[in-house]
Protein backbone atom coordinates (compact mmCIF):
# COMPACT_ATOMS: atom_id res chain seq x y z
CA UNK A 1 -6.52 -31.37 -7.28
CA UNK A 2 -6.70 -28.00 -6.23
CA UNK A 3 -5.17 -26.67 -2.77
CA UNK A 4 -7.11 -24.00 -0.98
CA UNK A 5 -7.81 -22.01 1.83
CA UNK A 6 -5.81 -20.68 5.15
CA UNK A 7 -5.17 -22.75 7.85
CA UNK A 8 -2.94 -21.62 11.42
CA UNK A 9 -1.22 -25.08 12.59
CA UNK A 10 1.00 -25.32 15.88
CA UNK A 11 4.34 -26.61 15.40
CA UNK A 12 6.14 -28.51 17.86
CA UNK A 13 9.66 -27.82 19.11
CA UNK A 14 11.12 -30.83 17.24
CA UNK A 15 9.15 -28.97 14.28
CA UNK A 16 6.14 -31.49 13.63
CA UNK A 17 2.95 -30.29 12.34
CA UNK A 18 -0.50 -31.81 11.91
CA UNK A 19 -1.33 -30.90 7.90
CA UNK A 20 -4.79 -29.48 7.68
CA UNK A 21 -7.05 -32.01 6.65
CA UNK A 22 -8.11 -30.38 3.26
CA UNK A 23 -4.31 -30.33 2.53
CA UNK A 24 -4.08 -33.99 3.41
CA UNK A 25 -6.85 -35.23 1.66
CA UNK A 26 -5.63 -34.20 -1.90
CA UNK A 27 -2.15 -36.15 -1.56
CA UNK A 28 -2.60 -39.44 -3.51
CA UNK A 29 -0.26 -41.20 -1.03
CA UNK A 30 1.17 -40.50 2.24
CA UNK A 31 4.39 -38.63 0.62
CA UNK A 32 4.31 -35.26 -0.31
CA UNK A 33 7.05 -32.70 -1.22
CA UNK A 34 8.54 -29.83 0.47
CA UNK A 35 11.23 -27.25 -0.56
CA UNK A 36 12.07 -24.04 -0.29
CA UNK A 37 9.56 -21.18 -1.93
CA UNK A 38 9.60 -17.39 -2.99
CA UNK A 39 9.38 -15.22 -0.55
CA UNK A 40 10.49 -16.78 2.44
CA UNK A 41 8.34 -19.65 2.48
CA UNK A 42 7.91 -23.08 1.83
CA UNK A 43 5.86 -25.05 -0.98
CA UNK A 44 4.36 -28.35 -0.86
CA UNK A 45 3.47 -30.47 -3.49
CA UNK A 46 1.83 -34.17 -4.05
CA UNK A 47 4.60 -36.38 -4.73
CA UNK A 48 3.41 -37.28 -8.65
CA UNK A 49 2.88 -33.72 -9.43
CA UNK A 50 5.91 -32.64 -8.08
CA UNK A 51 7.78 -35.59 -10.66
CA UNK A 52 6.05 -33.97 -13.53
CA UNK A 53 6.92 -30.33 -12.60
CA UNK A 54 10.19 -31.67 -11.70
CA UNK A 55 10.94 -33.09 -15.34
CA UNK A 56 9.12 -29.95 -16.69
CA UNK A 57 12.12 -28.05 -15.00
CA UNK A 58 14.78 -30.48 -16.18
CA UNK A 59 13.74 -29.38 -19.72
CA UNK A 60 15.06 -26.25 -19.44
CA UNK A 61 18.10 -25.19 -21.00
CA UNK A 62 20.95 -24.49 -18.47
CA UNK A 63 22.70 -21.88 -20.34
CA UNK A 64 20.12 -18.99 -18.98
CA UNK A 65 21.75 -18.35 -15.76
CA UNK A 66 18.01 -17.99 -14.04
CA UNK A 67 17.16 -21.13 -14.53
CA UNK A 68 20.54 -22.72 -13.19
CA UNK A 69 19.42 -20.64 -10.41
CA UNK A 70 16.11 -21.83 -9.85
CA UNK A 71 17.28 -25.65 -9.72
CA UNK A 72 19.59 -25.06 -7.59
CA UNK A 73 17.36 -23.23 -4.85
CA UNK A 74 14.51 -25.68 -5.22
CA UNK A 75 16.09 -29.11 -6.08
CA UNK A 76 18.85 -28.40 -3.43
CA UNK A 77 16.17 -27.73 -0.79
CA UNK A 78 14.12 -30.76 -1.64
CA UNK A 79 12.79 -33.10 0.48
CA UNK A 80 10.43 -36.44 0.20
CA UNK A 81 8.03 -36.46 3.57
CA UNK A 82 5.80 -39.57 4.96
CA UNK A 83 2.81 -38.33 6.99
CA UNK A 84 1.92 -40.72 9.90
CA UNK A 85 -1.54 -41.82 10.02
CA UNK A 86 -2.58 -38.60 11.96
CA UNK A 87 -1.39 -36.50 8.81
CA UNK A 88 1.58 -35.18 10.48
CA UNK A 89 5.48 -34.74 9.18
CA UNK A 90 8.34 -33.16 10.62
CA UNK A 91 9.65 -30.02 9.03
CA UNK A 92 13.26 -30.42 8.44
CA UNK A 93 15.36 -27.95 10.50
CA UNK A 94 17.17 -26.42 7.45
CA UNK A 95 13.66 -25.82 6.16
CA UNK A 96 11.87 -24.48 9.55
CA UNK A 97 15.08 -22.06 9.50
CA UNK A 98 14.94 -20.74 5.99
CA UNK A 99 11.19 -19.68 6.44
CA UNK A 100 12.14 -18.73 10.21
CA UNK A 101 9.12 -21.08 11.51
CA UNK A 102 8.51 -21.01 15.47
CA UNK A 103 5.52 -22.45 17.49
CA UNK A 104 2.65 -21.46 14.22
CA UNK A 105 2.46 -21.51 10.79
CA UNK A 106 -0.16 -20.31 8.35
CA UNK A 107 -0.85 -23.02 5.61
CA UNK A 108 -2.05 -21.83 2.44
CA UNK A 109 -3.50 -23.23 -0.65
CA UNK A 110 -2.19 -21.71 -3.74
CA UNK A 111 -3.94 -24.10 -6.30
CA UNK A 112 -1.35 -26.72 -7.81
CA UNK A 113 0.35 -26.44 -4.16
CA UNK A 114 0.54 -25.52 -0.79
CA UNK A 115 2.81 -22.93 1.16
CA UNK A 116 3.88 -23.07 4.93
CA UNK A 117 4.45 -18.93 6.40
CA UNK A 118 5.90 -17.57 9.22
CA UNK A 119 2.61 -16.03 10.66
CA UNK A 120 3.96 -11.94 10.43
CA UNK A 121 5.42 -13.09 7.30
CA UNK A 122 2.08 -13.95 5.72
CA UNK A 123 0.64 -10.61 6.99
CA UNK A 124 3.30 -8.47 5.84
CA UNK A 125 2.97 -10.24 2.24
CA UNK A 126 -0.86 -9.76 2.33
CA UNK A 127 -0.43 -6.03 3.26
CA UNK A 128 1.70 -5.41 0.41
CA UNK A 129 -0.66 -6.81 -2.12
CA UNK A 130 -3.69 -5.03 -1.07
């Protein structure tokens, strides 16, 4: 399974979005998994390769402040979604607010998952990397 490409999607006031359908097509189930990502964005993940990554990161050792760290930003953030049978979820507001989402998004593949950008925060991150 690899995610790919660049995709704008509207978002509605309640914050519900249509997932592209080359997003939707690689989840092995109707559930995916959304949290909080670097940068200001968010990362999605199929639910059984999130459970893998997730027990990778449980076998870290906690007494490296960094990792503490890291567990707590992305396991606190964490959140089990159900797609409907037109692909769509509804962003959690605590999400939508952390990666200041409005009325679009930009939905990226980035391989082993997907991120959801603030549109100006996608181009400012592409400008800085060119």
């Amino acid at each position: 399974m690899v995610f790919y490409g660049e995709y704008e999607v509207a978002i509605t006031s309640g914050g519900r979005i249509a997932l592209p359908k080359k997003v939707r097509d690689l989840l092995t189930d109707k559930t995916l998994v959304l949290t909080k990502g670097f940068s200001q964005c968010l990362a999605g993940y199929d639910k059984g390769d999130w459970e893998t990554r997730a027990q990778n990161l449980l076998d870290v050792s906690l007494l490296e402040k960094e990792n503490i760290d890291k567990r707590r930003m992305l396991f606190g953030s964490t959140v089990y979604l159900e797609t409907d049978d037109q692909g769509r979820v509804v962003l959690p507001k605590q999400l939508r607010d952390f990666a200041g989402l409005k009325k679009k998004i930009i939905v990226v593949g980035v391989g082993d998952h997907f991120e959801i950008w603030h549109p100006e925060r996608w181009q400012l991150y592409l400008n800085n990397i060119q």
